[in-house]
C-alpha atoms as a PDB file:
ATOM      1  CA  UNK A   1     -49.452 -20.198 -14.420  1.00  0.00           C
ATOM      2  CA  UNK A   2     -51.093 -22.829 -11.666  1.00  0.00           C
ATOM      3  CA  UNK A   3     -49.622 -26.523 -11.806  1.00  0.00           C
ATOM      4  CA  UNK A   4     -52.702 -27.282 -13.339  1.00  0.00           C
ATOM      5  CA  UNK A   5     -52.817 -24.999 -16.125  1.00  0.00           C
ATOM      6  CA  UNK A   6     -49.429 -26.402 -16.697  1.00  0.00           C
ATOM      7  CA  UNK A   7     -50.209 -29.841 -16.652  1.00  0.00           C
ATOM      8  CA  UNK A   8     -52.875 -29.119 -19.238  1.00  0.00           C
ATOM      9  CA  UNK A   9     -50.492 -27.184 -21.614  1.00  0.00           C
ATOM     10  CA  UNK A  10     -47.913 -30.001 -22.130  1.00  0.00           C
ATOM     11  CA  UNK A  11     -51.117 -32.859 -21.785  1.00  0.00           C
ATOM     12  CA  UNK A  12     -49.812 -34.908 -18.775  1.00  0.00           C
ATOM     13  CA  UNK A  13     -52.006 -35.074 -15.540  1.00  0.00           C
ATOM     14  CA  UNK A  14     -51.668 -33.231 -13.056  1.00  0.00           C
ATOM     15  CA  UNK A  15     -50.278 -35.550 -10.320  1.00  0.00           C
ATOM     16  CA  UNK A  16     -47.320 -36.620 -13.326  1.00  0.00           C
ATOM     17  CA  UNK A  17     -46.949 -32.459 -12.913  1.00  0.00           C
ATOM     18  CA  UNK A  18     -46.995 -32.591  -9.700  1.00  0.00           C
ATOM     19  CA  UNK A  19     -44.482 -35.591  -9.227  1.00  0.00           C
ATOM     20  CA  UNK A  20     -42.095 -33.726 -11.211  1.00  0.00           C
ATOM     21  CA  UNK A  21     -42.623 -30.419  -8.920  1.00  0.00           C
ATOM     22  CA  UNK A  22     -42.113 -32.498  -5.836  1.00  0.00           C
ATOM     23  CA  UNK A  23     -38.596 -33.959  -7.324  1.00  0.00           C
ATOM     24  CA  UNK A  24     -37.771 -30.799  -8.824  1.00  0.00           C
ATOM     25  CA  UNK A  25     -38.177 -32.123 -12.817  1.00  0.00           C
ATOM     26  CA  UNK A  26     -39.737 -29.118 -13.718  1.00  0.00           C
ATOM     27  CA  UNK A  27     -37.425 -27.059 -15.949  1.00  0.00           C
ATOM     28  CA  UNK A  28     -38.928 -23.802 -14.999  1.00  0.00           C
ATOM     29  CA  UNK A  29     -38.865 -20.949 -11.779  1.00  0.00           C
ATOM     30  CA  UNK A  30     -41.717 -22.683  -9.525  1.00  0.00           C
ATOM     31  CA  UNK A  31     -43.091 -21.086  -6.155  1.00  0.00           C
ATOM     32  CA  UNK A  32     -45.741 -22.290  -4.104  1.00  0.00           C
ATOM     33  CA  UNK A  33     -47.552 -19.643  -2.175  1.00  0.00           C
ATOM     34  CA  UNK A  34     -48.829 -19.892   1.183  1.00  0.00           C
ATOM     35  CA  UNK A  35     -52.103 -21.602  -0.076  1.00  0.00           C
ATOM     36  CA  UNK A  36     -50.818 -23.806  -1.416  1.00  0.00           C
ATOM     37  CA  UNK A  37     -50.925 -23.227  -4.937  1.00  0.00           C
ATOM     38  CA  UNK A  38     -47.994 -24.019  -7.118  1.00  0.00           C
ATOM     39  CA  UNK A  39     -46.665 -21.619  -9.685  1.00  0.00           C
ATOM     40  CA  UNK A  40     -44.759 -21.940 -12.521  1.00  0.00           C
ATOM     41  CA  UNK A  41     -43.107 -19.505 -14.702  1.00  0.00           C
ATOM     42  CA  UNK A  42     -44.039 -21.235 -17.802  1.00  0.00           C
ATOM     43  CA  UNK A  43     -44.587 -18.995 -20.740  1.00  0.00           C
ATOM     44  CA  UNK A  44     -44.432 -21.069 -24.279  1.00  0.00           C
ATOM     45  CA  UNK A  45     -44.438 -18.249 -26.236  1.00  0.00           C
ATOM     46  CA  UNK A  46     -41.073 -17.129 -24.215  1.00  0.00           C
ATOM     47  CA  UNK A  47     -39.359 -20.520 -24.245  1.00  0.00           C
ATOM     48  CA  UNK A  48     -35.556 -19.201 -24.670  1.00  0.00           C
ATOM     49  CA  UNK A  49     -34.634 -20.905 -28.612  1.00  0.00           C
ATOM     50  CA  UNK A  50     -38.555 -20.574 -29.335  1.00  0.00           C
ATOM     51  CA  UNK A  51     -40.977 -23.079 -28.562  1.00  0.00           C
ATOM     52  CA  UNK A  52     -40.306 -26.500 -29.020  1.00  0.00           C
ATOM     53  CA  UNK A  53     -43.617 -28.451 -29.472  1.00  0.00           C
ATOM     54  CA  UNK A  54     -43.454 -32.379 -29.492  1.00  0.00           C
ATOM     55  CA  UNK A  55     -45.456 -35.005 -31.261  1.00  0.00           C
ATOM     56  CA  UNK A  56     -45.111 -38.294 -29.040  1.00  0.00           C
ATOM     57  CA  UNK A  57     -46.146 -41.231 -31.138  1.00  0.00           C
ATOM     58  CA  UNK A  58     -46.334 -45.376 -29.295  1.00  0.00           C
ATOM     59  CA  UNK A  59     -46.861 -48.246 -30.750  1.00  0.00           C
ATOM     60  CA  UNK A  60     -47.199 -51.820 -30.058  1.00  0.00           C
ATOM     61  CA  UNK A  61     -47.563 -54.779 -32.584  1.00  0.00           C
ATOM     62  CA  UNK A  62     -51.059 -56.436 -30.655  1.00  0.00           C
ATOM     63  CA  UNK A  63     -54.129 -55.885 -28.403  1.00  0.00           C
ATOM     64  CA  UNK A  64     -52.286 -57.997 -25.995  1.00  0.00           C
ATOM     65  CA  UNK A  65     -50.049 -55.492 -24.804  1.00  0.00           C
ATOM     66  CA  UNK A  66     -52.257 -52.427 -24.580  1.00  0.00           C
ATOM     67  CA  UNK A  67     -51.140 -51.936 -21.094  1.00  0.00           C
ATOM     68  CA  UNK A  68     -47.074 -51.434 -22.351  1.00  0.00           C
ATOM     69  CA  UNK A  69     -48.382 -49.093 -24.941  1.00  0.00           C
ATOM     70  CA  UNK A  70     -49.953 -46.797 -22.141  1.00  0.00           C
ATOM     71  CA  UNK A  71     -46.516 -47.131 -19.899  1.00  0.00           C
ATOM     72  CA  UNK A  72     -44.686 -46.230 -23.241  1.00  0.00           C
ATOM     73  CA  UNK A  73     -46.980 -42.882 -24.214  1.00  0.00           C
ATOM     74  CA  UNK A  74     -46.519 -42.344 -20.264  1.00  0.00           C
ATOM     75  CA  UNK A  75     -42.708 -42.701 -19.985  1.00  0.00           C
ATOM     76  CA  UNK A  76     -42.568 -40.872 -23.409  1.00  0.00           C
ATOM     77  CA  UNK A  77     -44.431 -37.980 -21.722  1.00  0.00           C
ATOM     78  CA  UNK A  78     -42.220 -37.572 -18.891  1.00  0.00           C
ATOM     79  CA  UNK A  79     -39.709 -37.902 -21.214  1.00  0.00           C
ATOM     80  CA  UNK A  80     -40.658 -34.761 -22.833  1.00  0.00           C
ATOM     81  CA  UNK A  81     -41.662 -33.093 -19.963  1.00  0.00           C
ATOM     82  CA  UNK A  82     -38.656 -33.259 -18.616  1.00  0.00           C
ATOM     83  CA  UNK A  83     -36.739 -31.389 -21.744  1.00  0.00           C
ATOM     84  CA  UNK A  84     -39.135 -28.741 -21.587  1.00  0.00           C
ATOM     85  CA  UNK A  85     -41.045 -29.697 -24.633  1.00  0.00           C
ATOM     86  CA  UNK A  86     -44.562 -28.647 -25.020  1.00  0.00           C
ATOM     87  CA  UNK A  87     -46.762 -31.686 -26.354  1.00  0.00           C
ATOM     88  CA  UNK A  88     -48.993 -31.294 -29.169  1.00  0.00           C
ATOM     89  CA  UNK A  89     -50.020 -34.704 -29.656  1.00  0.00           C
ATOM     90  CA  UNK A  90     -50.211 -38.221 -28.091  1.00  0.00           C
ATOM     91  CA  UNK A  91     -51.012 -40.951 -30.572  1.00  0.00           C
ATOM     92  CA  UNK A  92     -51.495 -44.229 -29.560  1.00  0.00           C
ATOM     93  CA  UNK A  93     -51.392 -47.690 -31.965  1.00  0.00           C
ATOM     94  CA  UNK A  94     -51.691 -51.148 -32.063  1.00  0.00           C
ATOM     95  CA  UNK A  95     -50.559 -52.739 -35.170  1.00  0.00           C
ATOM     96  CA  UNK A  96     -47.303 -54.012 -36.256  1.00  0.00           C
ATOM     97  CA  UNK A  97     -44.532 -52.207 -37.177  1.00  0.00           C
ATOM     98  CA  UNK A  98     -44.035 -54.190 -40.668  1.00  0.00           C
ATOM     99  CA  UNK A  99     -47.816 -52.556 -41.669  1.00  0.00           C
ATOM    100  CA  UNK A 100     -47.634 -49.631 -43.889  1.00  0.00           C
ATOM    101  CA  UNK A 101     -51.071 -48.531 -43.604  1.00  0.00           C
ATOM    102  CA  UNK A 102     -51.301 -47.536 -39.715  1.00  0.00           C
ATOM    103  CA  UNK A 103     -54.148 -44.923 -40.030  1.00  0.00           C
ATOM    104  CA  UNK A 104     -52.968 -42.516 -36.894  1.00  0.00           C
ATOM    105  CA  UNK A 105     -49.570 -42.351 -38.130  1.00  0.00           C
ATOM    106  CA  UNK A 106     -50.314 -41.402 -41.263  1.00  0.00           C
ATOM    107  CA  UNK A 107     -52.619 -38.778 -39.850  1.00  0.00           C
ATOM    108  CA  UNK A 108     -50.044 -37.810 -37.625  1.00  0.00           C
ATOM    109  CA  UNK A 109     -47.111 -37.350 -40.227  1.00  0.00           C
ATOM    110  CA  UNK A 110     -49.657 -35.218 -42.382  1.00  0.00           C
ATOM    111  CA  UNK A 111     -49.956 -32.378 -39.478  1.00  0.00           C
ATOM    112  CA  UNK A 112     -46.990 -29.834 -39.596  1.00  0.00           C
ATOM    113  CA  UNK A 113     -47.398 -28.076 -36.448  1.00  0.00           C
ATOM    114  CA  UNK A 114     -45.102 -29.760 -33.962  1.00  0.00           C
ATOM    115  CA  UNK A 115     -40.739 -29.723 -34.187  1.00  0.00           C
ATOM    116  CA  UNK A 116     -39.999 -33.206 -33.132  1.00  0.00           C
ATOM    117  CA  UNK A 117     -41.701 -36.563 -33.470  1.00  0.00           C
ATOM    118  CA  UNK A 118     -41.019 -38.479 -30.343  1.00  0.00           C
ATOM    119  CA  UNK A 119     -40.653 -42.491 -30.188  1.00  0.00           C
ATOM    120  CA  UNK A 120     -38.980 -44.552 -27.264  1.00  0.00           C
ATOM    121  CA  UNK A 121     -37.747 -47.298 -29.896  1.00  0.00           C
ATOM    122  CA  UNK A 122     -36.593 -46.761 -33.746  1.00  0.00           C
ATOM    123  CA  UNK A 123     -38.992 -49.777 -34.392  1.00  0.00           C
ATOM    124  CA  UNK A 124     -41.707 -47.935 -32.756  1.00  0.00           C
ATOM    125  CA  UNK A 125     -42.156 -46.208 -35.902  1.00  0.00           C
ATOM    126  CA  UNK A 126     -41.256 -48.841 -38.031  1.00  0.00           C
ATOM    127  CA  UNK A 127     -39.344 -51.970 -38.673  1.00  0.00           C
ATOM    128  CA  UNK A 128     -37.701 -51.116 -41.651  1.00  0.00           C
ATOM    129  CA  UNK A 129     -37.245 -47.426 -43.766  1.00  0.00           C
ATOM    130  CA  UNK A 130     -36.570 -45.527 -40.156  1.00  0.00           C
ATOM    131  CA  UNK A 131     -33.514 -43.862 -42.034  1.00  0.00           C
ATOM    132  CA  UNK A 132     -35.625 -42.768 -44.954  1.00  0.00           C
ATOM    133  CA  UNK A 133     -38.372 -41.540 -42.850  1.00  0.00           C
ATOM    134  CA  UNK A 134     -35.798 -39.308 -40.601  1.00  0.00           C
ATOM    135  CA  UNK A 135     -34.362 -38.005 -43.683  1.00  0.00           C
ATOM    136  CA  UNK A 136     -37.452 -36.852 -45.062  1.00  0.00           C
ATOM    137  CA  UNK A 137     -38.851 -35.400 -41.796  1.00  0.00           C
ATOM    138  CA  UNK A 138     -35.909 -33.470 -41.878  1.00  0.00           C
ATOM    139  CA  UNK A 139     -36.472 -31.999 -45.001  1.00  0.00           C
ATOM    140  CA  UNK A 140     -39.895 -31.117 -43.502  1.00  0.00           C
ATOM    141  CA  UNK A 141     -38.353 -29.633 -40.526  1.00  0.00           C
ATOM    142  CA  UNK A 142     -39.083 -32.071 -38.181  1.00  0.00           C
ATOM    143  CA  UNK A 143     -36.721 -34.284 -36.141  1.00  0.00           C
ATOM    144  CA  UNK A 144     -37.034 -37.761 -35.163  1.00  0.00           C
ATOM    145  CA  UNK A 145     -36.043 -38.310 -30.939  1.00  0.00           C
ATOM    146  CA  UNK A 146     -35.695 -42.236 -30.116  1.00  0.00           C
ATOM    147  CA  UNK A 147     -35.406 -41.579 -26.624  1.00  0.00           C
ATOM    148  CA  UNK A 148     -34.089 -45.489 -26.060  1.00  0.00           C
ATOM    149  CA  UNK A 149     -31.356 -46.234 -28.602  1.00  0.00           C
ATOM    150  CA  UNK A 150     -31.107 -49.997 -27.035  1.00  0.00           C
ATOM    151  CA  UNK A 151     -32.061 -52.842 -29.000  1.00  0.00           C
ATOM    152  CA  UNK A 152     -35.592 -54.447 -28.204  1.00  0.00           C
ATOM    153  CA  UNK A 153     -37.360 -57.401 -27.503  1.00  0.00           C
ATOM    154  CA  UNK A 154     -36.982 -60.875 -29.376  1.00  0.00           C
ATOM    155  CA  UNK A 155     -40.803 -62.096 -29.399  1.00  0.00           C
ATOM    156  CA  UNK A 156     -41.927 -59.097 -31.069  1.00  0.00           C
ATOM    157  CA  UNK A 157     -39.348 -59.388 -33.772  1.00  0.00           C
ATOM    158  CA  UNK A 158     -40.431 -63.089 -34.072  1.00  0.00           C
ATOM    159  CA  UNK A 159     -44.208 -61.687 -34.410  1.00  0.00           C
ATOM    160  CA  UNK A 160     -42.825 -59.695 -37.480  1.00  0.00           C
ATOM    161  CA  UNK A 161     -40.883 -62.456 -39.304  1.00  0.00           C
ATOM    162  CA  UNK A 162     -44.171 -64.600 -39.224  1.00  0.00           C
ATOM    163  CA  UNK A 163     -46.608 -61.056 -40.418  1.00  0.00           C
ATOM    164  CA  UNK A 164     -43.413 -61.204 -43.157  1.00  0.00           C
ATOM    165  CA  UNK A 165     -43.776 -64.533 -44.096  1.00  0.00           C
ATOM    166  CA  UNK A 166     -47.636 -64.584 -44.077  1.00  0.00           C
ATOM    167  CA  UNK A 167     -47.675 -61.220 -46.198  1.00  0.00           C
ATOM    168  CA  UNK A 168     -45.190 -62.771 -49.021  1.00  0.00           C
ATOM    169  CA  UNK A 169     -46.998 -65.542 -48.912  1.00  0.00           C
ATOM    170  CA  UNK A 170     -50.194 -63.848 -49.613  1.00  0.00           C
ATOM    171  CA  UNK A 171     -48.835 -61.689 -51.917  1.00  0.00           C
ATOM    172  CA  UNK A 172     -47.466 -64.584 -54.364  1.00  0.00           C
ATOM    173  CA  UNK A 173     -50.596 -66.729 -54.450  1.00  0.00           C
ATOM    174  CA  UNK A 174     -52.367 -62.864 -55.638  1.00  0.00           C
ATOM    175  CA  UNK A 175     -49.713 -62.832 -57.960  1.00  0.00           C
ATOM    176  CA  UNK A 176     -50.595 -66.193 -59.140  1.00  0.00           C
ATOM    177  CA  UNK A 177     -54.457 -65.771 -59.402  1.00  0.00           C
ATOM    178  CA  UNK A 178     -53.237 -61.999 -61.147  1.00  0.00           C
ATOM    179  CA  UNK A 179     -51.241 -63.645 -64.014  1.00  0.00           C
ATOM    180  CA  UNK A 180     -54.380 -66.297 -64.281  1.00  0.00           C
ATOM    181  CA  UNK A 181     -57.069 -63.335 -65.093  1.00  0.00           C
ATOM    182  CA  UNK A 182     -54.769 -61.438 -67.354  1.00  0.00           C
ATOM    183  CA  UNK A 183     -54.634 -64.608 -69.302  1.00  0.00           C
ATOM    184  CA  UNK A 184     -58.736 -65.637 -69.267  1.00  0.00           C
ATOM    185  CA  UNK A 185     -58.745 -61.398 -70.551  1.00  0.00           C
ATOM    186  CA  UNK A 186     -56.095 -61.625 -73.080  1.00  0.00           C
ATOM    187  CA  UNK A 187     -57.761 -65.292 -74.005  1.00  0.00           C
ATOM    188  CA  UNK A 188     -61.177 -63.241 -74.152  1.00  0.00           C
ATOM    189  CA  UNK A 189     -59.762 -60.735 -76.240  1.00  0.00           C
ATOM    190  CA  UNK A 190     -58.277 -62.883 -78.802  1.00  0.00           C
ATOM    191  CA  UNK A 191     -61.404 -65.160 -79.302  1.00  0.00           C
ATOM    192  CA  UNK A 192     -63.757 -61.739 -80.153  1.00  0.00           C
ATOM    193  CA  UNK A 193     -60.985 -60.437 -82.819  1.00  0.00           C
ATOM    194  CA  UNK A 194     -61.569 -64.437 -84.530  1.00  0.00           C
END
């Protein structure tokens, strides 16, 4: 197939593709004919093993650093480029890692069709449960890749301790306000049975 063509098939662009001819990245027989034209032998459906098809999911905590989460979904491309994966998705999110309810990963972890979910840092998928969430991945026959096994950066953990502090905080004064309507209802219902 054409450089292009292969570009589009693992979803980088073409001059990442073509980068990765030029240094010789690509894990596959290329030729380039006397047009031009760059060829690869790239079949997925005869990927030696069987095809290995990649879900690459980045993450960062705020709006403020929507550049670093398009370097991370690009390093985590070329990343899987370079194993030979084929990509199946690219999701992209801002919100912090201590939030439970991020929409595209939860849409993400509800598709089945892809063998490895891809994150450059453990707390890119989350700051706490990681473990849990491999193990049951697993048991769906998916693995979890952390490409960078390093720890990370101090602000962002100091961003979490505050969203942990707010959230508890939160959390008792509902609790509070909770236990004062279950009283006013069970006051209620013990004035109509007089």
């Amino acid at each position: 197939m054409k450089l292009s063509d292969y570009a589009k098939t693992l979803g980088i662009s073409y001059l990442t593709a073509w980068r990765h001819y030029k240094a010789g990245k690509i894990p596959y027989p290329t030729e380039q004919l006397p047009t031009g034209t760059v060829i690869v032998d790239y079949d997925p459906k005869k990927i030696p093993g069987g095809l290995v098809r990649v879900a690459i999911y980045a993450r960062v905590s705020s709006a403020e650093n929507k550049d670093n989460l398009d370097r991370q979904a690009l390093r985590l491309t070329e990343y899987a480029v370079a194993k030979g994966y084929q990509i199946a998705y690219i999701v992209k999110e801002v919100g912090s890692g201590l939030n439970d309810n991020r929409k595209k990963l939860e849409k993400l972890l509800l598709k089945d069709d892809y063998d490895i979910l891809l994150v450059e840092h453990k707390d890119r998928l989350g700051r706490f449960g990681t473990h849990y969430m491999d193990i049951l991945l697993k048991r769906l026959g998916v693995n979890l890749e952390v490409v960078n096994l390093a720890d990370n950066g101090r602000d962002e953990l100091m961003q979490d301790l505050v969203a942990i502090i707010t959230s508890f905080a939160a959390r008792l004064y509902g609790q509070r306000r909770a236990k004062r309507k279950t009283e006013k209802i069970v006051e209620a219902l013990n004035s109509k049975g007089d």
